[in-house]
C-alpha atoms as a PDB file:
ATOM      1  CA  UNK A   1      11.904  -6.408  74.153  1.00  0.00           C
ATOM      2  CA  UNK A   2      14.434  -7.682  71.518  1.00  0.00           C
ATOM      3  CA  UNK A   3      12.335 -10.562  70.640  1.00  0.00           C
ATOM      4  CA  UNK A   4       9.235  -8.245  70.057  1.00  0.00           C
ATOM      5  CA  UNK A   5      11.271  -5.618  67.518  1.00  0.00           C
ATOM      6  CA  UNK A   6      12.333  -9.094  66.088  1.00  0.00           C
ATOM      7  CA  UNK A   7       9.143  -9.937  65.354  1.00  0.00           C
ATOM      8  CA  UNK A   8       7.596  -7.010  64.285  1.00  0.00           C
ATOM      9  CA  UNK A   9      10.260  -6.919  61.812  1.00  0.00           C
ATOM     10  CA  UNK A  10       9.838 -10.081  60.473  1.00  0.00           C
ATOM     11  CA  UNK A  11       5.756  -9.503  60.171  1.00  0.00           C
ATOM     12  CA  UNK A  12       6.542  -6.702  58.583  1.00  0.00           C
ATOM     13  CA  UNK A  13       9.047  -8.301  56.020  1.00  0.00           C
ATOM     14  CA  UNK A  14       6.234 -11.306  55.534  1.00  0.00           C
ATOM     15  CA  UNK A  15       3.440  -8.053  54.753  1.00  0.00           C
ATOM     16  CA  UNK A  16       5.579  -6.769  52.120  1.00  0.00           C
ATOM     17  CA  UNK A  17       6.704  -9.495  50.497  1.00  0.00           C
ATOM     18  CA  UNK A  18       3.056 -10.944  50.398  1.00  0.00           C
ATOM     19  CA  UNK A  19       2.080  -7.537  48.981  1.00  0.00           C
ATOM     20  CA  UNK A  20       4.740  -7.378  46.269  1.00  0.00           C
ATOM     21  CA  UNK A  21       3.568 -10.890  45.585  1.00  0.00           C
ATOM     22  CA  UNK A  22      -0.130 -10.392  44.873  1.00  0.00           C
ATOM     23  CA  UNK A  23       0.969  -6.864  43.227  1.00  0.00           C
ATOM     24  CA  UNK A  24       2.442  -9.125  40.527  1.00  0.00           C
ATOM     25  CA  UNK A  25      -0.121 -11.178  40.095  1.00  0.00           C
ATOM     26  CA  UNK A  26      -2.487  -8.261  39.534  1.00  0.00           C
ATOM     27  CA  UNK A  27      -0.434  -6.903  37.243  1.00  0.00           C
ATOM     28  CA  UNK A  28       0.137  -9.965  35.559  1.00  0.00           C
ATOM     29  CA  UNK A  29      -3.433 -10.437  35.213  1.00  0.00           C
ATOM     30  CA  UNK A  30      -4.134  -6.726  34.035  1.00  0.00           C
ATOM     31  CA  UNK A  31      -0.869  -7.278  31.082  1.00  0.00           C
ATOM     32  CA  UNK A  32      -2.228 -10.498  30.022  1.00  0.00           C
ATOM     33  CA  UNK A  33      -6.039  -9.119  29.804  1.00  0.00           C
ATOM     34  CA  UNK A  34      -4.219  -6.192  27.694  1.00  0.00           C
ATOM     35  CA  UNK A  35      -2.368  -8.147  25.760  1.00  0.00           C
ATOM     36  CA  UNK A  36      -5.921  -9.971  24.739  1.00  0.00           C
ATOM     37  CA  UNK A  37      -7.515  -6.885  23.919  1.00  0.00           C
ATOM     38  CA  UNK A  38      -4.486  -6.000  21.910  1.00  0.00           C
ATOM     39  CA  UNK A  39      -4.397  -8.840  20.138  1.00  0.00           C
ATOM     40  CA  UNK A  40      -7.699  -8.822  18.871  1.00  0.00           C
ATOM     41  CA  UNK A  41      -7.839  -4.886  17.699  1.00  0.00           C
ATOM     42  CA  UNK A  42      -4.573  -5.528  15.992  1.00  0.00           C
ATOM     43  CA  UNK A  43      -6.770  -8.624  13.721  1.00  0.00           C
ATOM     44  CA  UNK A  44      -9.707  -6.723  13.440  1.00  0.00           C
ATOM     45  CA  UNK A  45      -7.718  -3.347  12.525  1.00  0.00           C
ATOM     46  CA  UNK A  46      -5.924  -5.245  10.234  1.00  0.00           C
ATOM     47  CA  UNK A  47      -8.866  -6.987   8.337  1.00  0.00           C
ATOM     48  CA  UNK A  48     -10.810  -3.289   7.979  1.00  0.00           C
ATOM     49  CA  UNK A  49      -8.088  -1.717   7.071  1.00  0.00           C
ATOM     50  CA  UNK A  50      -6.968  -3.629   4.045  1.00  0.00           C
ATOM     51  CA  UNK A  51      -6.727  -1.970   0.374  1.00  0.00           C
ATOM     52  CA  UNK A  52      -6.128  -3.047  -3.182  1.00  0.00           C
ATOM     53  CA  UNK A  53      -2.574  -1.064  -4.045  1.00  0.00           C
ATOM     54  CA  UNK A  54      -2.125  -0.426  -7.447  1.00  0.00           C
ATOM     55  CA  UNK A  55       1.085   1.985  -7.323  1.00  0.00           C
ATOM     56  CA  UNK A  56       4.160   0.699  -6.372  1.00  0.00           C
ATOM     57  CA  UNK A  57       7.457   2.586  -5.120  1.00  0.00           C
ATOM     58  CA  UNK A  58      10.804   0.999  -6.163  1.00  0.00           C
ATOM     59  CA  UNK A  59      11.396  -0.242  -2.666  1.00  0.00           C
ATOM     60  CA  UNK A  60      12.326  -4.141  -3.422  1.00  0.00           C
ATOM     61  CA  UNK A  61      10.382  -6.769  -1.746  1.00  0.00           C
ATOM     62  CA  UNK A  62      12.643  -9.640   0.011  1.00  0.00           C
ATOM     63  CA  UNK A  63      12.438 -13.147  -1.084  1.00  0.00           C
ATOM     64  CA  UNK A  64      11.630 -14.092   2.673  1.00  0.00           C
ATOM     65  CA  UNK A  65       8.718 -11.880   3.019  1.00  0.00           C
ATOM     66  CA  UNK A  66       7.529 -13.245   0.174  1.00  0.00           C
ATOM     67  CA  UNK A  67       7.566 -16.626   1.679  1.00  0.00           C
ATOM     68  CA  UNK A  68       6.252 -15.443   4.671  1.00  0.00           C
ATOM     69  CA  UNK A  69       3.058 -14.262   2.461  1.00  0.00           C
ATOM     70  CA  UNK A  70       3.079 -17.640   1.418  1.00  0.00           C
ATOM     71  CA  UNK A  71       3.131 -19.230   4.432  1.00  0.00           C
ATOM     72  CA  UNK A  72       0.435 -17.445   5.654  1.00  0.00           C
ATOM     73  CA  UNK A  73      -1.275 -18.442   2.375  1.00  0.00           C
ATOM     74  CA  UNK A  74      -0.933 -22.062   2.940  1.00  0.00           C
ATOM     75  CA  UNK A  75      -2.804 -21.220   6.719  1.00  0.00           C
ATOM     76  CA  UNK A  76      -6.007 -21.074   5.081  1.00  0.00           C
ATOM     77  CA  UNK A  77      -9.202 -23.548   5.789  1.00  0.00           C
ATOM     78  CA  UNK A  78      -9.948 -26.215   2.335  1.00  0.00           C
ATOM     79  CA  UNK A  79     -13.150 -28.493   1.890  1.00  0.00           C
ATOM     80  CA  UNK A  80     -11.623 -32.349   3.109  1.00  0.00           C
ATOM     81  CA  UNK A  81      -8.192 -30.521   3.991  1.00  0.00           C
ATOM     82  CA  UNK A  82      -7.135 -31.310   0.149  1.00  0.00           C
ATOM     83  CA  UNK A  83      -4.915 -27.610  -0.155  1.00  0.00           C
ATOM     84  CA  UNK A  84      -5.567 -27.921  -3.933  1.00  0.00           C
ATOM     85  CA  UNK A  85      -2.670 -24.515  -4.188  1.00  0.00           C
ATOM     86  CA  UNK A  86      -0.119 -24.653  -5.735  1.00  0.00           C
ATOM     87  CA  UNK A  87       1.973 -20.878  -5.643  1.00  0.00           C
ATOM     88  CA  UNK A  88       4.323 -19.340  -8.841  1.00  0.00           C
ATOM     89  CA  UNK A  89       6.604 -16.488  -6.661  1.00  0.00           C
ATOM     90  CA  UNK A  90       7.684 -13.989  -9.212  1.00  0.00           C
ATOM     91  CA  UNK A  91      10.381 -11.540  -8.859  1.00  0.00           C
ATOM     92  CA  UNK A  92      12.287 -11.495 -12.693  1.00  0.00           C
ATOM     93  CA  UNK A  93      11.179  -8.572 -14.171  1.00  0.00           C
ATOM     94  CA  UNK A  94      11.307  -9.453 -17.302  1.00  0.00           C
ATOM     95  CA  UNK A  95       8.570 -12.343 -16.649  1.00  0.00           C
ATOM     96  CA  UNK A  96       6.502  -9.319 -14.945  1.00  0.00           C
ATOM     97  CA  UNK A  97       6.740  -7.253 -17.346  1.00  0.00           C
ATOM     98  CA  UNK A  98       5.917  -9.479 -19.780  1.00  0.00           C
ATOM     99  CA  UNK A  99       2.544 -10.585 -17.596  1.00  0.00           C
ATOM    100  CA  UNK A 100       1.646  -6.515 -17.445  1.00  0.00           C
ATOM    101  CA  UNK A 101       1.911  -5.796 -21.123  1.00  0.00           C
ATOM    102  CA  UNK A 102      -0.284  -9.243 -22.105  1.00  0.00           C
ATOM    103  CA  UNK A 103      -3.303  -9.049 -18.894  1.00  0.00           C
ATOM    104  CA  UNK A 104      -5.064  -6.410 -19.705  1.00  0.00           C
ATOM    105  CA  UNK A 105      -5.874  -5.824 -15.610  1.00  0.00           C
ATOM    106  CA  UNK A 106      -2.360  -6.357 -14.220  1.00  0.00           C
ATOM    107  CA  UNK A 107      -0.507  -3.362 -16.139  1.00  0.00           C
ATOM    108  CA  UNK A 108       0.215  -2.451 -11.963  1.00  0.00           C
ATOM    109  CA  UNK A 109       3.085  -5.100 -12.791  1.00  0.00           C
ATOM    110  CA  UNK A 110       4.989  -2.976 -14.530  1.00  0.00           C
ATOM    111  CA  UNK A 111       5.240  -0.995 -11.192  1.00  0.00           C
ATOM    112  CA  UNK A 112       5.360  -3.760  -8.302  1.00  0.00           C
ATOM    113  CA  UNK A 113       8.115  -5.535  -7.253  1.00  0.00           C
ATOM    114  CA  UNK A 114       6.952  -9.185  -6.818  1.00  0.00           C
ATOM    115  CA  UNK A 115       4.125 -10.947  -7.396  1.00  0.00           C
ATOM    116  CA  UNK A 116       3.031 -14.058  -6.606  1.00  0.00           C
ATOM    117  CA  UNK A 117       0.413 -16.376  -8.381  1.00  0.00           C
ATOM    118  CA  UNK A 118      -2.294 -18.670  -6.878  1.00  0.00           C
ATOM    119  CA  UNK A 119      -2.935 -21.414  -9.309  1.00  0.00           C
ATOM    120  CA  UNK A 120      -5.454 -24.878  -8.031  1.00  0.00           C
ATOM    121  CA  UNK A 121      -3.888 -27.893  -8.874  1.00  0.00           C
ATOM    122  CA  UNK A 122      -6.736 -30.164 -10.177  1.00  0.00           C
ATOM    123  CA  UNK A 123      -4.516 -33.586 -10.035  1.00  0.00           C
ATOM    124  CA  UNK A 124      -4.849 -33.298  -6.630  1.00  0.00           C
ATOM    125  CA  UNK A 125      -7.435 -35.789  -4.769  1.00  0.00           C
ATOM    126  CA  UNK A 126      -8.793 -36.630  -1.369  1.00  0.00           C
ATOM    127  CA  UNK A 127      -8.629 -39.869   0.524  1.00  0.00           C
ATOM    128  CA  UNK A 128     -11.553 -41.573  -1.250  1.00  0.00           C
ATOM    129  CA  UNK A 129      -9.893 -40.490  -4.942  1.00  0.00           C
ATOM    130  CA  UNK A 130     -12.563 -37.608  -5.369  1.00  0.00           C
ATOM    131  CA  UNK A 131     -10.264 -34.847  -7.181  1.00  0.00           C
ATOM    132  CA  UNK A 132     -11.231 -31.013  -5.534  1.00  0.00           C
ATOM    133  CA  UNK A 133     -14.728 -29.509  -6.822  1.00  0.00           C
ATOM    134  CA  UNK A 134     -14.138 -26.640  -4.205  1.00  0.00           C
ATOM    135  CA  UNK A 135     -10.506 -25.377  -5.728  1.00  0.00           C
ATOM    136  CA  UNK A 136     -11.443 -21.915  -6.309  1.00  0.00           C
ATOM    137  CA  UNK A 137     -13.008 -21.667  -2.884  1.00  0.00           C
ATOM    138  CA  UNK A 138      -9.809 -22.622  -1.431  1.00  0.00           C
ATOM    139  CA  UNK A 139      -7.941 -21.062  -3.145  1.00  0.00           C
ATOM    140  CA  UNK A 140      -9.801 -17.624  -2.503  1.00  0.00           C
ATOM    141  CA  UNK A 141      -9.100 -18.518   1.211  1.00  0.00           C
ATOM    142  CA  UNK A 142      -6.006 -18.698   0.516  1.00  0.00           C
ATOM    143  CA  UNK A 143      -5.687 -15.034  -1.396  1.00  0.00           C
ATOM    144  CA  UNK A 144      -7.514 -13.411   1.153  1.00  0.00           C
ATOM    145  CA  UNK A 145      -4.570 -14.869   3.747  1.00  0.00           C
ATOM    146  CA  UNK A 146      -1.542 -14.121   1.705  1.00  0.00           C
ATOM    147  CA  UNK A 147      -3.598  -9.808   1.033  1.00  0.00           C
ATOM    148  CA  UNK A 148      -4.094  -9.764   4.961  1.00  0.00           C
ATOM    149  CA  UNK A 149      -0.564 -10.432   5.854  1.00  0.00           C
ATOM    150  CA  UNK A 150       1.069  -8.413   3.298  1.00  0.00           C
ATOM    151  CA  UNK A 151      -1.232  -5.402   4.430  1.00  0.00           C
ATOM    152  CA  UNK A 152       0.164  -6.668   8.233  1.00  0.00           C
ATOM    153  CA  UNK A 153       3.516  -6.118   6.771  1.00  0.00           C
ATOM    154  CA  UNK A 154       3.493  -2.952   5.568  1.00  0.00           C
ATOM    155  CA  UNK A 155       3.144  -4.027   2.344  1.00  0.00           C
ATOM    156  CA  UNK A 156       1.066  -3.408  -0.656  1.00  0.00           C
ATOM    157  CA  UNK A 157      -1.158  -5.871  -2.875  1.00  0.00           C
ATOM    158  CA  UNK A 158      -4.414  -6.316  -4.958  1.00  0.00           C
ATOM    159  CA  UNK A 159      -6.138  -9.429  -6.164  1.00  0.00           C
ATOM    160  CA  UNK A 160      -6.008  -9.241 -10.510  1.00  0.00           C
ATOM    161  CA  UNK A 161      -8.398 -12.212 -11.565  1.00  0.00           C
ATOM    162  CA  UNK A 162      -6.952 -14.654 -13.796  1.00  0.00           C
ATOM    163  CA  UNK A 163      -9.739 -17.652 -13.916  1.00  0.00           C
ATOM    164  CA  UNK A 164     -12.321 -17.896 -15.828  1.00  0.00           C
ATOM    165  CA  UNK A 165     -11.213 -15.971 -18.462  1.00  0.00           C
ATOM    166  CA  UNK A 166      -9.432 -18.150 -21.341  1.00  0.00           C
ATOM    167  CA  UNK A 167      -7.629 -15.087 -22.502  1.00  0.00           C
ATOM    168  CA  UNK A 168      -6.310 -14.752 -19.416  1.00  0.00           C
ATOM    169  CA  UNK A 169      -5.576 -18.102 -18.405  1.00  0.00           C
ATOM    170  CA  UNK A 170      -3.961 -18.518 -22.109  1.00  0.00           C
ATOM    171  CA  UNK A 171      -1.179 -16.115 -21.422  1.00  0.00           C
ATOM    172  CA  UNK A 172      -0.188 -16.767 -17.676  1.00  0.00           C
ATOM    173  CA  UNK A 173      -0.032 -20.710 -18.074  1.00  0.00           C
ATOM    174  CA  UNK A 174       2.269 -19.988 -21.505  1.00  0.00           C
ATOM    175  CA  UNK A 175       4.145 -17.357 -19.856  1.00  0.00           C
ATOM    176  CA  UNK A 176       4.955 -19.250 -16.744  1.00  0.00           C
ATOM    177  CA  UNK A 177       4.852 -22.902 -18.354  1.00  0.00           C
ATOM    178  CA  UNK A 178       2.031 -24.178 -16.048  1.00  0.00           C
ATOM    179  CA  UNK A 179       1.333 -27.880 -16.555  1.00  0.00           C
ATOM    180  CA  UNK A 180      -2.322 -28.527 -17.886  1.00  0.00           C
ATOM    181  CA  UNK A 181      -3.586 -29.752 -14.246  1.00  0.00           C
ATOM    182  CA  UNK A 182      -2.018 -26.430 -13.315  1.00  0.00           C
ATOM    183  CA  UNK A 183      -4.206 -23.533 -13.164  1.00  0.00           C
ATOM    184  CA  UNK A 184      -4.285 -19.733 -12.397  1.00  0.00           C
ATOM    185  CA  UNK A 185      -7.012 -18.369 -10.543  1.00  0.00           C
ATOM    186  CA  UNK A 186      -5.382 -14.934 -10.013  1.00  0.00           C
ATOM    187  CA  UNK A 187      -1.986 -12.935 -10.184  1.00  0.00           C
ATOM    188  CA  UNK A 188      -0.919 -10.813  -7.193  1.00  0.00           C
ATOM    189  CA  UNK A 189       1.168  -7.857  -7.932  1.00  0.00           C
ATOM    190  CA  UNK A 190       3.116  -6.924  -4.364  1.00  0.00           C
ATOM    191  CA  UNK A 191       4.995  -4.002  -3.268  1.00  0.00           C
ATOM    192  CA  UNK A 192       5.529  -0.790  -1.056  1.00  0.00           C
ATOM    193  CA  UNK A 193       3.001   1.456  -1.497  1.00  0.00           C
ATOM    194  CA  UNK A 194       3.610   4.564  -3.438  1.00  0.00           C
ATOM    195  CA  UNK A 195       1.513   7.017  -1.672  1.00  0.00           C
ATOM    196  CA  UNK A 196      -1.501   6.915   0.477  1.00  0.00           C
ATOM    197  CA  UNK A 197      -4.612   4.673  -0.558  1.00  0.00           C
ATOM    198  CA  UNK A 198      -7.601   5.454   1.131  1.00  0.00           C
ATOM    199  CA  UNK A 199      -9.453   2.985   3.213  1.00  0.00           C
ATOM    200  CA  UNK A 200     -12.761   2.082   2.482  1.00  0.00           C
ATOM    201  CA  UNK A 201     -15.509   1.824   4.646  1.00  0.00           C
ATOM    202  CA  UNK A 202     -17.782  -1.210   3.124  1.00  0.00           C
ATOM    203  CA  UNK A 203     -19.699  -2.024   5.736  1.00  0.00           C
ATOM    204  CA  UNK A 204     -23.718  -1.844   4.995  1.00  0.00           C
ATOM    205  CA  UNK A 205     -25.917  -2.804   7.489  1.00  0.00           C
ATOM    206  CA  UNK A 206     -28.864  -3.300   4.498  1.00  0.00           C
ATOM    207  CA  UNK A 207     -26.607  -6.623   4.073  1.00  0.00           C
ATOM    208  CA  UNK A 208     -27.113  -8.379   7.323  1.00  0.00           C
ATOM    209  CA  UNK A 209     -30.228 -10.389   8.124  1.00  0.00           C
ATOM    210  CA  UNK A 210     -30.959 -12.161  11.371  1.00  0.00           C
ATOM    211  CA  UNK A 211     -32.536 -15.339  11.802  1.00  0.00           C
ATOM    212  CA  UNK A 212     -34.319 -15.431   8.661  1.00  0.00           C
ATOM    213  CA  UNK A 213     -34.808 -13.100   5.344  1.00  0.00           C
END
């Protein structure tokens, strides 16, 4: 009689434990699906939810979330892997201040706390000594990384254009002493948000063809 309550008890022991066993590895399974899901709404969130900030609170921006931004920056895809960017990090406010009273489309520097400049370096060239044709291409890859992580952040940005325009490109290589090979394709002014900018919806299905035109 002993050795049958023994038994039972140990069956029952073995049930339990192989229970609580595959109860993990459901749940497992379940968390890690999750987890997936998550991941994915928190890109594509992120991506539609981005917006140009032009109003900036007096919050400062840290040097290491600025290199963070550029970081991510320096993630982006380039024609022959090349990475013809080179970045200018600005946080003297007399430089931005200077920059906001001279670009007539960056006066939002008199307000932001950082800002950061994505320049193409055209010295730069590949394995078979072709320099980079594509630098504003990567370089626009490149912009669109560093404005999706500082919108991930919590922070605010907008893309001011710098290149083509010689006026433009006259007073941010003088005012940041850019070598000739050096140049600016835009000038990012970052900070906290002042306020609430609305999101915009831009999708427009008139835009997508399938197939063929």
């Amino acid at each position: 009689m002993k050795d049958v309550n023994k038994y039972k008890i140990v069956s029952l022991i073995l049930t339990v434990a192989l229970l609580a066993t595959m109860a993990r590895l459901v749940y497992s399974t379940k968390v890690g699906v999750v987890k997936e899901c998550d991941k994915t709404d928190i890109v594509i969130n992120n991506i539609l939810s981005r917006r140009s900030v032009r109003s900036f609170s007096d919050q400062p921006v840290s040097r290491s979330r600025l290199d963070t931004l550029v970081r991510a920056a320096m993630a982006a895809p380039s024609g022959r892997d090349m990475r013809p960017w080179k970045f200018v990090v600005i946080d003297d406010r007399a430089v931005m201040d200077s920059l906001a009273k001279k670009l007539p489309y960056a006066k939002m520097l008199a307000e932001a706390r950082a800002a950061i400049v994505v320049c193409g370096d055209l010295s730069m060239t590949d394995d078979e000594g072709k320099s980079s044709v594509n630098w504003t291409f990567d370089c626009s890859a490149a912009t669109e990384n560093l404005l999706l992580s500082a919108e991930a952040m919590g922070l605010g940005a907008v893309w001011t254009g710098v290149y083509p325009y010689e006026d433009r490109l006259s007073v941010v290589s003088s005012t940041l002493n850019l070598p000739d090979h050096i140049i600016p394709l835009n000038v990012i002014p970052i900070g906290y948000s002042k306020g609430i900018t609305e999101v915009k919806d831009k999708y427009d299905k008139s835009n997508i063809r399938y197939n063929s035109w």
